[in-house]
Protein backbone atom coordinates (compact mmCIF):
# COMPACT_ATOMS: atom_id res chain seq x y z
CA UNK A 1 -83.17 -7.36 69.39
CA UNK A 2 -80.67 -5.10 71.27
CA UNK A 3 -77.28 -6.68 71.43
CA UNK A 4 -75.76 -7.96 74.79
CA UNK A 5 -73.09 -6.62 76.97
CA UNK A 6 -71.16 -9.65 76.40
CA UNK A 7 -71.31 -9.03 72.34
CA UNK A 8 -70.99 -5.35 72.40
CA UNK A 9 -68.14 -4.62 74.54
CA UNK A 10 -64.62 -4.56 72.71
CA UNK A 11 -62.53 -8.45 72.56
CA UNK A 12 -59.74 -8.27 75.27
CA UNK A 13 -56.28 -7.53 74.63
CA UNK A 14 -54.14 -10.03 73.92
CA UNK A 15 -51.94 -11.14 76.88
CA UNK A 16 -49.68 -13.77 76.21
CA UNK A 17 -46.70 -11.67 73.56
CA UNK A 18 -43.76 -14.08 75.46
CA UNK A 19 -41.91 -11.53 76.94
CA UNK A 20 -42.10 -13.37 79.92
CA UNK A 21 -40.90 -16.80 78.32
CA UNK A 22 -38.01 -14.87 76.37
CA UNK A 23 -36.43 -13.26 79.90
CA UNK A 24 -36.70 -16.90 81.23
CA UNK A 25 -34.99 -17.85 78.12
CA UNK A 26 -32.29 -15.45 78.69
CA UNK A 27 -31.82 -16.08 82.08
CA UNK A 28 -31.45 -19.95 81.29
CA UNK A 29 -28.64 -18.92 78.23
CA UNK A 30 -26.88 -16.58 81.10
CA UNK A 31 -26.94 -19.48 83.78
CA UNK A 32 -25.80 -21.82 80.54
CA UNK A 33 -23.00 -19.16 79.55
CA UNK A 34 -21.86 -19.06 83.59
CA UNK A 35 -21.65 -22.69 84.00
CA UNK A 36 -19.21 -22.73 80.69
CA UNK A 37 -16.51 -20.07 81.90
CA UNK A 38 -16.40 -21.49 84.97
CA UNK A 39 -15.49 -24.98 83.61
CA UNK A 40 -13.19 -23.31 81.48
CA UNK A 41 -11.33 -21.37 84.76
CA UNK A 42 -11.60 -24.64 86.21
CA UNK A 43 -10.05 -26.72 83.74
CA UNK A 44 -7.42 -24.29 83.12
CA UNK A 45 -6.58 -23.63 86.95
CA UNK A 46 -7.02 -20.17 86.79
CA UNK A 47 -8.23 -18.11 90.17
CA UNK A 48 -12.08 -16.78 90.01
CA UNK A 49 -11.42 -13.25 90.10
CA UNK A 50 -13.81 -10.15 89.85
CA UNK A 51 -13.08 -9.76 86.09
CA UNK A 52 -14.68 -13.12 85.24
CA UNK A 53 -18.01 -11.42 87.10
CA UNK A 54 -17.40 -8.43 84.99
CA UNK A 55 -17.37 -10.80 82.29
CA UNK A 56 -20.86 -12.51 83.19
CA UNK A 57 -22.17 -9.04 83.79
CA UNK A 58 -21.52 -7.65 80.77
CA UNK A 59 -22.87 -10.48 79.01
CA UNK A 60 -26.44 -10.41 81.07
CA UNK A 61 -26.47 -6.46 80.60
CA UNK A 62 -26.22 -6.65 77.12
CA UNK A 63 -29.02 -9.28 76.50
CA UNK A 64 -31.07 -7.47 79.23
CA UNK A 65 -31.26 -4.13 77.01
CA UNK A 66 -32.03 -6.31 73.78
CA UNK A 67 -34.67 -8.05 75.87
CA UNK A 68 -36.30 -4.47 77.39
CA UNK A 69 -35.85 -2.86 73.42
CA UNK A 70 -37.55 -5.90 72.38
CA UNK A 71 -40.13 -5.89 75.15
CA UNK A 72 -40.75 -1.72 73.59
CA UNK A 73 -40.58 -1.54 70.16
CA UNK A 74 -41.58 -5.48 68.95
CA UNK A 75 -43.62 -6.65 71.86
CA UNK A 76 -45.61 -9.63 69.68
CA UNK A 77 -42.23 -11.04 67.72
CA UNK A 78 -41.19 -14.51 68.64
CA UNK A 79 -39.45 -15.30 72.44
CA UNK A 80 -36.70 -17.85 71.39
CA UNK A 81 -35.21 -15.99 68.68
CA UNK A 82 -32.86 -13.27 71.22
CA UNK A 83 -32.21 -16.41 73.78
CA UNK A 84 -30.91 -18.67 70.79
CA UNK A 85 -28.69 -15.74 69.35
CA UNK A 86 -27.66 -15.09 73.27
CA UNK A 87 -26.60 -18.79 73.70
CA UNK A 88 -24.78 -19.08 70.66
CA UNK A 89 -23.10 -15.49 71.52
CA UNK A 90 -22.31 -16.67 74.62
CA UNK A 91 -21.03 -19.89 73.98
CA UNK A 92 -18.67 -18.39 71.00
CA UNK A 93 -16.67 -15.56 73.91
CA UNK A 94 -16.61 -18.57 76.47
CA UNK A 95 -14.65 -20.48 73.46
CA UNK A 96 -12.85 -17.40 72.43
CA UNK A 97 -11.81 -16.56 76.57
CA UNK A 98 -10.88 -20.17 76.29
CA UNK A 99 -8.31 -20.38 73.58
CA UNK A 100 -6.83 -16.98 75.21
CA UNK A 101 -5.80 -18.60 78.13
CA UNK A 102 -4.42 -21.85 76.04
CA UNK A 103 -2.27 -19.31 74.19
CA UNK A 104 -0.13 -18.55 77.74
CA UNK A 105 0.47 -22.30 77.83
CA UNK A 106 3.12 -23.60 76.46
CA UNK A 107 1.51 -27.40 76.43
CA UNK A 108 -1.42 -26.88 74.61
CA UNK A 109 0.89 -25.30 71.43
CA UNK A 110 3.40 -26.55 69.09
CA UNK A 111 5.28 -22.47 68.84
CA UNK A 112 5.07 -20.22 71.75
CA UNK A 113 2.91 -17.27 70.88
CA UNK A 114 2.11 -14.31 72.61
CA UNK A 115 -0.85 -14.51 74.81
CA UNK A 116 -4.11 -12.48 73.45
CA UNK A 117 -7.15 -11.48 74.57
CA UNK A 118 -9.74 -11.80 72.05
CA UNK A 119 -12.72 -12.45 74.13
CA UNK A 120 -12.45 -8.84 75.35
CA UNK A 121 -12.34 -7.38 71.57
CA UNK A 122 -15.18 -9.68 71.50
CA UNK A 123 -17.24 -8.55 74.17
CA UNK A 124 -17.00 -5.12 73.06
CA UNK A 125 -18.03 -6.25 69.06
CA UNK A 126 -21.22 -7.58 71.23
CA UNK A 127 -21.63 -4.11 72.57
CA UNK A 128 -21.81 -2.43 69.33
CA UNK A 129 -23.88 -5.29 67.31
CA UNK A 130 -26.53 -4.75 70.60
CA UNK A 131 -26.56 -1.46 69.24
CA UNK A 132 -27.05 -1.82 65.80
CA UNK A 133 -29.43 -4.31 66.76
CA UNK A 134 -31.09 -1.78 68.90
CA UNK A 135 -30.61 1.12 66.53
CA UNK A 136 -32.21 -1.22 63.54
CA UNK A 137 -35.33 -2.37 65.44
CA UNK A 138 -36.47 1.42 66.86
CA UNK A 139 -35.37 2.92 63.51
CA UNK A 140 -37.43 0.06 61.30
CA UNK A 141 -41.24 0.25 62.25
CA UNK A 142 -42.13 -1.28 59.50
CA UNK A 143 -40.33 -3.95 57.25
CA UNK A 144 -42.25 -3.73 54.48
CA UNK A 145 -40.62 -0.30 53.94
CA UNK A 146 -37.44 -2.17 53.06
CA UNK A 147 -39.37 -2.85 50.04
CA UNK A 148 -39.73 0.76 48.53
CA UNK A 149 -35.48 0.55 48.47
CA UNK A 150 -35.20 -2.98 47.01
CA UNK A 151 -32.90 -1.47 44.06
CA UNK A 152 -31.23 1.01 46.17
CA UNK A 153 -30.23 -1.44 48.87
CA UNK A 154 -29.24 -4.14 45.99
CA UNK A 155 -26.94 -1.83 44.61
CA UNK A 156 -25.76 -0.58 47.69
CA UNK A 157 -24.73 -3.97 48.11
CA UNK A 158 -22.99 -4.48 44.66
CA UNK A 159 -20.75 -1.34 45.79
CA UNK A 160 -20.22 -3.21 49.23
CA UNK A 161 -19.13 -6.43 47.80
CA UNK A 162 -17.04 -4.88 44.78
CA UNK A 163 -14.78 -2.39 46.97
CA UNK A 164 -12.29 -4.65 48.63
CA UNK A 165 -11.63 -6.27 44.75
CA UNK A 166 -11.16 -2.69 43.48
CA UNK A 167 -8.74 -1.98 46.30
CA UNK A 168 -4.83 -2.45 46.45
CA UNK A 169 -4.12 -5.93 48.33
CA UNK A 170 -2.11 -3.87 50.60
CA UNK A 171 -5.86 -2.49 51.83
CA UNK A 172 -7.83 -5.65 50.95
CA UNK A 173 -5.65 -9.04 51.74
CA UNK A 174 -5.48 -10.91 54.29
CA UNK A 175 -4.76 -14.57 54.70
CA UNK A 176 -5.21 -14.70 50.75
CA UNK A 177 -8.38 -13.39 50.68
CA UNK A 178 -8.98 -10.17 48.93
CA UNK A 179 -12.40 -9.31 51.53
CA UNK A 180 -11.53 -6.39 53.54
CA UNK A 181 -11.31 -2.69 53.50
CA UNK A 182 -8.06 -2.06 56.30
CA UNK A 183 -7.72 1.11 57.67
CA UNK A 184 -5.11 2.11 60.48
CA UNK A 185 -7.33 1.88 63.00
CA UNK A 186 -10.18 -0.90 62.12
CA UNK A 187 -10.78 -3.31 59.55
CA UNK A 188 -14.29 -4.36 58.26
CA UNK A 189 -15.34 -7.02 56.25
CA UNK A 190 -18.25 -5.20 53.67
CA UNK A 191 -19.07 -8.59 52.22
CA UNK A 192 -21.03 -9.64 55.44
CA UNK A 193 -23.43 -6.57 55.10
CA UNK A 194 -23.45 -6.70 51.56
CA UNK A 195 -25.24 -10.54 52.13
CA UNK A 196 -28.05 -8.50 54.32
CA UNK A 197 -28.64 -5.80 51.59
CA UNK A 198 -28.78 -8.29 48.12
CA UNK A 199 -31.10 -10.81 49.71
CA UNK A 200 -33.35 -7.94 50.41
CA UNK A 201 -33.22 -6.65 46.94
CA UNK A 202 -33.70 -10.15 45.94
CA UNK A 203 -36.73 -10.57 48.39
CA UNK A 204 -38.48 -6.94 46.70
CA UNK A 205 -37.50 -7.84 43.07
CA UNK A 206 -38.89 -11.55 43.21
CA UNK A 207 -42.17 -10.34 44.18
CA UNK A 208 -42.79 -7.46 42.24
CA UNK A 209 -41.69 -9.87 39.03
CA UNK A 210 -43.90 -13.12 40.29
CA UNK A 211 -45.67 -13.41 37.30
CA UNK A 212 -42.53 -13.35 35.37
CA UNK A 213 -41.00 -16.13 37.39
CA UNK A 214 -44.33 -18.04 37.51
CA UNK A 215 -45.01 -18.55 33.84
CA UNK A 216 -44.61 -21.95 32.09
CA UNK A 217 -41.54 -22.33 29.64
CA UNK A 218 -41.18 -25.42 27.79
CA UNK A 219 -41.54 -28.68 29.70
CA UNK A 220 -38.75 -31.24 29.43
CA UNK A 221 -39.06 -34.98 31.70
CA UNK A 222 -42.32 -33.62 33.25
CA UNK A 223 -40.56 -30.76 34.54
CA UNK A 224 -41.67 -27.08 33.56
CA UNK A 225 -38.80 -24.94 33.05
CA UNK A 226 -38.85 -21.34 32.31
CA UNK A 227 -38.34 -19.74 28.89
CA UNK A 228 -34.98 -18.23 28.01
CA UNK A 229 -35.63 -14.33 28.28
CA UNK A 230 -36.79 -14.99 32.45
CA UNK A 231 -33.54 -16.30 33.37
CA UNK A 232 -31.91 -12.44 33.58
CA UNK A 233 -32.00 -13.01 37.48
CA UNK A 234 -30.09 -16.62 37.87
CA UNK A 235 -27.59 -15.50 35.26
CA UNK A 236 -26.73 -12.24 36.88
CA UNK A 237 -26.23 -14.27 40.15
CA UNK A 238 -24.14 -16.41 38.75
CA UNK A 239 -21.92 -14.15 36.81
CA UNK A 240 -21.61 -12.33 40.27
CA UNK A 241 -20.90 -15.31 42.23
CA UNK A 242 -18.03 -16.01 40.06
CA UNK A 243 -16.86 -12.92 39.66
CA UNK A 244 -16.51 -12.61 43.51
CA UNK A 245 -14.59 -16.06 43.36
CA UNK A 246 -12.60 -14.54 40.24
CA UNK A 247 -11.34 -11.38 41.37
CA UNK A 248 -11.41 -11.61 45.65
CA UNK A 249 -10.61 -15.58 45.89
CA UNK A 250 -13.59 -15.70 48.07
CA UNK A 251 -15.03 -19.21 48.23
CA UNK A 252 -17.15 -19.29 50.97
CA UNK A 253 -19.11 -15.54 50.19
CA UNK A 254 -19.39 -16.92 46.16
CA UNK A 255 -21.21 -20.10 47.16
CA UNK A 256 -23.49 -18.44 50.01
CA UNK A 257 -24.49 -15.71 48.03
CA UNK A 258 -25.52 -18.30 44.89
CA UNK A 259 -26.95 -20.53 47.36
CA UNK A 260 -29.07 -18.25 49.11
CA UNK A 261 -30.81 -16.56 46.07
CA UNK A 262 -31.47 -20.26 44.27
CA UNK A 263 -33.06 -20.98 47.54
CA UNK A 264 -35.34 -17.82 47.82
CA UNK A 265 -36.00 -18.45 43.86
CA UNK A 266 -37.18 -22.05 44.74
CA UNK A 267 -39.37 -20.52 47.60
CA UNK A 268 -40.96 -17.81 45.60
CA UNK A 269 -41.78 -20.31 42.55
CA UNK A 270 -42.10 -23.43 43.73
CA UNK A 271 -40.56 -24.58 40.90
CA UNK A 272 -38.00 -27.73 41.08
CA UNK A 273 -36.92 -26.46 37.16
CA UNK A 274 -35.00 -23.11 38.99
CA UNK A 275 -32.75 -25.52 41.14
CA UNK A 276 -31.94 -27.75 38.93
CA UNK A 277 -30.78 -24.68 36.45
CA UNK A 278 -29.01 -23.21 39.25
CA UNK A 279 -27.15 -26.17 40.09
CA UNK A 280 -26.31 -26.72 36.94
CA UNK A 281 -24.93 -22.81 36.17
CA UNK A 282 -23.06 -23.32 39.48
CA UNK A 283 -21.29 -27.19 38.53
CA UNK A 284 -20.52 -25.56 34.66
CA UNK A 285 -19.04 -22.73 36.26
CA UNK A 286 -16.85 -24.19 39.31
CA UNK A 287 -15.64 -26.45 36.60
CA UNK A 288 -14.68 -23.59 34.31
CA UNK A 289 -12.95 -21.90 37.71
CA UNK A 290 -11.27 -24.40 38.69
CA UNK A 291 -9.06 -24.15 35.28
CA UNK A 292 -9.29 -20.45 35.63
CA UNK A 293 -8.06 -19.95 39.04
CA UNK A 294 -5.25 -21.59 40.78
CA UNK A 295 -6.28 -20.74 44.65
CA UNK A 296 -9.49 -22.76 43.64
CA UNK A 297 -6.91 -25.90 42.60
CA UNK A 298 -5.13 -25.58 45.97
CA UNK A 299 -8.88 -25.83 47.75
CA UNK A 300 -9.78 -28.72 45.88
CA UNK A 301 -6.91 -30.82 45.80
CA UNK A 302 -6.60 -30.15 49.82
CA UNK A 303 -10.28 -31.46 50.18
CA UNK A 304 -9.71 -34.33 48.10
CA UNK A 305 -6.31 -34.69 50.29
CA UNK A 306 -5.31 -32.57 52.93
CA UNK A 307 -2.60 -35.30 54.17
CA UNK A 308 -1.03 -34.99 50.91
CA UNK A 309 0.34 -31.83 51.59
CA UNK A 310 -0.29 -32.08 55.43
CA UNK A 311 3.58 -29.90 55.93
CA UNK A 312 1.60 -27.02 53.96
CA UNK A 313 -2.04 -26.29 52.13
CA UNK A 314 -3.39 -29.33 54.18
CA UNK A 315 -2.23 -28.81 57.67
CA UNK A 316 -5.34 -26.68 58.61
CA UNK A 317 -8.26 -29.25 57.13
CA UNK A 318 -5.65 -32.12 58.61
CA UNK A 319 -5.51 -30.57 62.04
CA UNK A 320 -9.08 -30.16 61.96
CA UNK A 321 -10.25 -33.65 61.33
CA UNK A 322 -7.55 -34.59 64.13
CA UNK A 323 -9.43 -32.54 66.31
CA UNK A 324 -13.14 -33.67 65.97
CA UNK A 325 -11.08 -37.52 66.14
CA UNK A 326 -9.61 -36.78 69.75
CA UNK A 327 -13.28 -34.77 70.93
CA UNK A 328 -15.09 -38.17 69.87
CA UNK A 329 -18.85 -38.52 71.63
CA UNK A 330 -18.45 -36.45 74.74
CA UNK A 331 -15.02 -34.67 74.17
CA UNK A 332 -12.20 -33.74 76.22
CA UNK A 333 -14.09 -31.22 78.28
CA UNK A 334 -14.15 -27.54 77.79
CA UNK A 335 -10.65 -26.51 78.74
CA UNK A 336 -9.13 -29.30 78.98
CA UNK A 337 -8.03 -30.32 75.18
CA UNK A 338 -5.39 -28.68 72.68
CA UNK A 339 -7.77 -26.41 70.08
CA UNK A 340 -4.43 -24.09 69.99
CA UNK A 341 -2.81 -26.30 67.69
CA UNK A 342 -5.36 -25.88 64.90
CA UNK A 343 -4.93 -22.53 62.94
CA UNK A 344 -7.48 -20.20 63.49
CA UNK A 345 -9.23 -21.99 66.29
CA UNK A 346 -11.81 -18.90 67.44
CA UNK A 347 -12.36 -17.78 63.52
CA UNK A 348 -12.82 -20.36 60.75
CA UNK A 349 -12.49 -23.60 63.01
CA UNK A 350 -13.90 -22.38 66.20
CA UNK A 351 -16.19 -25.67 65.43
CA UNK A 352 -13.25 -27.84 65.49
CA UNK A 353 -12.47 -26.48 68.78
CA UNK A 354 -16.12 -27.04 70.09
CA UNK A 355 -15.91 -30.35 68.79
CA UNK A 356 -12.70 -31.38 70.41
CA UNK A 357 -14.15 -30.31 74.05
CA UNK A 358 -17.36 -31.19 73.92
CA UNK A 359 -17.52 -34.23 71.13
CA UNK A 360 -20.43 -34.63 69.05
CA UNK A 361 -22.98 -34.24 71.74
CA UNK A 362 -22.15 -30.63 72.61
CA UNK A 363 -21.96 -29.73 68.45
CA UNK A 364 -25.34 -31.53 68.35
CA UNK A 365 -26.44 -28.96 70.78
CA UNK A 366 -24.97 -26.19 69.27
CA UNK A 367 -26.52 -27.05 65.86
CA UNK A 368 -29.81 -27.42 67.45
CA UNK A 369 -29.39 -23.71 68.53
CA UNK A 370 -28.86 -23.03 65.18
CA UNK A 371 -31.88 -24.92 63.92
CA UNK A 372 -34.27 -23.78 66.67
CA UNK A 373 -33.14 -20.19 65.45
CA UNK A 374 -33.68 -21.03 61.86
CA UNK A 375 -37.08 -23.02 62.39
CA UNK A 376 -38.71 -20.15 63.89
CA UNK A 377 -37.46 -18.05 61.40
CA UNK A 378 -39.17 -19.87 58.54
CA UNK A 379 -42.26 -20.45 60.95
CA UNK A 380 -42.42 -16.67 60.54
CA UNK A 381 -42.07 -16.05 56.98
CA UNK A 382 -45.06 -18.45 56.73
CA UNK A 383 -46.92 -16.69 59.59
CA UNK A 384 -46.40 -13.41 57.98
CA UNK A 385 -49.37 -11.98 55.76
CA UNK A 386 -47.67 -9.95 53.35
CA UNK A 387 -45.31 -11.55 50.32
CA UNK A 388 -42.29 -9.43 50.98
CA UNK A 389 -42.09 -10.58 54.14
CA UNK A 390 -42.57 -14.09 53.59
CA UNK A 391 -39.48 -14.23 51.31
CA UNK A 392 -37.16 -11.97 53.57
CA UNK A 393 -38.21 -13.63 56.67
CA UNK A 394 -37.30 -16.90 54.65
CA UNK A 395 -34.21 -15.95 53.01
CA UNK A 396 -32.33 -14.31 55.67
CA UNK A 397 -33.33 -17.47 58.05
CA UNK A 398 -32.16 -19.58 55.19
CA UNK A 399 -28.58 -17.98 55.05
CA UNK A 400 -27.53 -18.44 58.48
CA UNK A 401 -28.17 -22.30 58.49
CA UNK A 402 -26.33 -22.82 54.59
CA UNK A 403 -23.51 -20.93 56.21
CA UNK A 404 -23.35 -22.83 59.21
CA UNK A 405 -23.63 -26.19 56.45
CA UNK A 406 -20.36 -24.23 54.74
CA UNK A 407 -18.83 -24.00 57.61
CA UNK A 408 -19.12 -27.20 58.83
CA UNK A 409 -18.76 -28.94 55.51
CA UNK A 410 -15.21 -26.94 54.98
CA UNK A 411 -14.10 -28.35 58.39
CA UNK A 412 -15.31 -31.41 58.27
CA UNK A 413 -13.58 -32.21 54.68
CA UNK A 414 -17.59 -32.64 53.66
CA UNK A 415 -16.57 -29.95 50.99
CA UNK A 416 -13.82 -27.56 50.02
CA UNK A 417 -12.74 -25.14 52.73
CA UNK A 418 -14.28 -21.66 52.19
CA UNK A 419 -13.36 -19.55 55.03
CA UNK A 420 -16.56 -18.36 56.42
CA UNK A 421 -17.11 -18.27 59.76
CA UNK A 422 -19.59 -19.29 61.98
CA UNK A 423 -22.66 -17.16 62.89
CA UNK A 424 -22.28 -15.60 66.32
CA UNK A 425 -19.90 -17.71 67.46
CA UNK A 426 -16.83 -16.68 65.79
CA UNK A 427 -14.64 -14.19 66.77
CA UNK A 428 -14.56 -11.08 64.11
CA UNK A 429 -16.70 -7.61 64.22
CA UNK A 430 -18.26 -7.78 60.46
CA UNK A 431 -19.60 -10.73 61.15
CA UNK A 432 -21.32 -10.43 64.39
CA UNK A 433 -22.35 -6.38 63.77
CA UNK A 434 -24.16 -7.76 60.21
CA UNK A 435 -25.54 -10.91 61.98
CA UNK A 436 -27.50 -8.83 64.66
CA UNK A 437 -28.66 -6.39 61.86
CA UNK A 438 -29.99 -9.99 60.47
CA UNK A 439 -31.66 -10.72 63.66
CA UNK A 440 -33.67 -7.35 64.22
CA UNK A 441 -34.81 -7.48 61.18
CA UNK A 442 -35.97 -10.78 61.49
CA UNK A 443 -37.48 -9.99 64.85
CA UNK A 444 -39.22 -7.25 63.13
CA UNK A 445 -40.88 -9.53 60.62
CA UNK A 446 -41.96 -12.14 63.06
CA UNK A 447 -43.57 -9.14 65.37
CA UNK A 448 -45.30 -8.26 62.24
CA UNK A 449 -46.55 -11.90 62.17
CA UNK A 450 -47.40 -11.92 65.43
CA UNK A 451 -49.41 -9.28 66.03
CA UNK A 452 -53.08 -9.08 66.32
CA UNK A 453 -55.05 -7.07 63.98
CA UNK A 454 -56.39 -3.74 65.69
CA UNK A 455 -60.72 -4.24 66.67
CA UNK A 456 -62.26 -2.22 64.60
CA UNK A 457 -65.47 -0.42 66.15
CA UNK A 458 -68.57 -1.06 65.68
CA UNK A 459 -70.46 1.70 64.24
CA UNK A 460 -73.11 3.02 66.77
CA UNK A 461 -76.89 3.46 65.44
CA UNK A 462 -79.46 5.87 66.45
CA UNK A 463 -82.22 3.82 67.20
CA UNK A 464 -84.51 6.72 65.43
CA UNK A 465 -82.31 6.21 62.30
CA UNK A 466 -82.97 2.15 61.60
CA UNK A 467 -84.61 0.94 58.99
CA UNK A 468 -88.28 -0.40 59.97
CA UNK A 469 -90.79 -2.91 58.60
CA UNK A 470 -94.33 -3.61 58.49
CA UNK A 471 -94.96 -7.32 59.42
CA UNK A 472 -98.29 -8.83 58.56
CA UNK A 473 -99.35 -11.65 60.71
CA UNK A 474 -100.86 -14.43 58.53
């Protein structure tokens, strides 16, 4: 029986990628964004002037390119992964603009300062990370190609992370913290692409060793744990997490680095035995550092506490945890409290400063940017066919939300103060070029995921050619 028109034609393209629903996303973040800086012009009593519509329009013209690269070169990935990163982007240089203008009042500090412009220097980091977002989407086709360089990318990484320890301080130090490579005209923080590079490596090497990681070791309270020669990978991240913490007094990069591989190691196994070895290598080993190092006493005894030595080490995490007290539920309103006073409002405590203005409801929201960003990241590393990408998809989703915990936990006197800063929100070019590197290749996974397979077509028969058959009628 000849086939019908209906079952021979070819299925129909698939029409609904969300391009649409991610440019109404957008538009909703810009509106979001607008709404903010002119509260904070408001609030502040400052005149709207053409440069605050330069402002806006910068903002939607950068997001407007990512949208049309996006809408060319990953047409299938996910729509509310660019409007959560746009929100959170946009939120962080309304913040930033925001504690510029409290620095040319002499109310809202306790020293006169000079007055800066950050959110400028901001805007422009933006610029560039659309780029290297751009530049890492059209450039990766394919993100399984990542794969082929998992060793070449780790060590790439190792170099990364080791430079700014090898370095002079005069090159390397600032505020303490032995994690940049200064030159006289930029500075750059190699630790924040380094993250990028070893969770790939650790992505490639995890799944071309599965077996290895898979096999039963001796049991021990029900739980299987693996024998002694598999635990090369653990050990190696430990001994690097502490050396970091050893030799660049880097808290915050130590612990997300370790925390990030246990979790991919977890996710690859399924195995409960790998975090409970990793937790305790990482407990041993802070224990051992904290009698090792003295910067890692100072931490400590400020987060156990910081009103102890509020005149000194403890003014920051005291200030802090006077400034989420005065935001409360709703906060002061953006513009209208005293962020100034804390140090380092738009880097390490920019949350502190969100908190204060908009209280717990408007971190809340924030955080649920955050989480909507990361959920749909994970959604796609289990939406994703291949292994690789499952793991990568998972482990660079998984980074952004233990840093944001970090982050939160150091101001919040949950744990010790690290010194990361937030994702997308903070003010800093490292952070913000290597987090949009993070998001295309994300974006590339989940288009990946996304995408329909291609029809295949049907093989056409000569009607001359097919098989015949005598039928006997009985």
């Amino acid at each position: 029986m000849a086939d019908s028109p209906a079952s021979s034609a070819p299925p129909a393209a698939p029409t609904g990628r969300g391009r649409t629903t991610e440019l109404v996303l957008l538009v909703c973040a810009l509106v979001l964004v607008s709404v903010a800086l002119l509260l904070v012009e408001t609030s502040q009593n400052q005149t709207i002037t053409l440069d605050l519509f330069k402002f806006v329009g910068a903002y939607g013209g950068l997001f407007a390119a990512a949208h049309l690269v996006i809408r060319r070169y990953a047409p299938y990935a996910d729509p509310t992964l660019l409007p959560a990163v746009a929100a959170l982007n946009g939120l962080g240089l309304v913040m930033i603009h925001r504690l510029d203008l409290g620095t040319a009042r002499p109310d809202e500090l306790l020293t006169a300062t000079e007055p800066t412009s950050n959110a400028d220097q901001q805007l422009l980091w933006a610029v560039l990370g659309t780029i290297a977002f751009s530049a890492t989407l059209i450039a990766l086709r394919d993100h399984r190609t990542l794969a082929r360089y998992g060793y070449t990318l780790g060590a790439a990484g190792l170099i990364f992370l080791a430079i700014p320890a090898i370095l002079p301080a005069s090159l390397s130090e600032i505020n303490g913290a032995k994690i940049w490579i200064r030159t006289p005209f930029f500075s750059i923080q190699p630790g924040e692409f380094s993250k990028i590079l070893i969770i790939i490596f650790t992505a490639a090497f995890l799944v071309s060793r599965r077996d290895l990681f898979t096999t039963a070791g001796k049991q021990f309270l029900g739980i299987d744990f693996p024998r002694a020669r598999d635990l090369g990978p653990i050990l190696a991240a430990w001994v690097i997490t502490f050396g970091i913490l050893g030799l660049e007094t880097d808290l915050g990069s130590a612990l997300l680095l370790f925390a990030t591989i246990l979790v991919m190691l977890y996710i690859a196994t399924e195995r409960v035995s790998w975090l409970l070895l990793g937790l305790g290598l990482f407990a041993s080993g802070a224990v051992v550092a904290y009698f090792l190092f003295s910067h890692l006493q100072v931490r400590i005894d400020v987060w156990l506490d910081p009103f102890a030595t509020y005149e000194t080490t403890g003014y920051q995490v005291a200030q802090s945890l006077f400034g989420l007290a005065t935001g409360g539920l709703f906060g002061t309103g953006l513009g209208s409290g005293r962020p100034n006073i804390v140090p380092f409002p738009n880097t390490d405590f920019i949350l502190t400063s969100f908190g204060e203005e908009l209280g717990l409801v408007g971190l809340a929201a924030i955080f649920m940017l955050y989480f909507i960003f990361v959920m749909r990241g994970l959604r796609t590393a289990v939406a994703v066919r291949d292994s690789f990408g499952k793991l990568l998809a998972a482990g660079l989703s998984m980074t952004v939300i233990i840093q944001l915990f970090v982050v939160f936990g150091g101001v919040s006197k949950l744990i010790p103060l690290t010194g990361l800063t937030s994702p997308f929100l903070s003010y800093g070019g490292s952070s913000l070029l290597a987090n949009y590197i993070l998001v295309a290749v994300l974006i590339r996974i989940s288009n990946a995921a996304r995408e329909p397979d291609a029809p295949k077509p049907r093989p056409k028969v000569q009607v001359e050619a097919m098989p015949t058959q005598v039928v006997k009628r009985t």
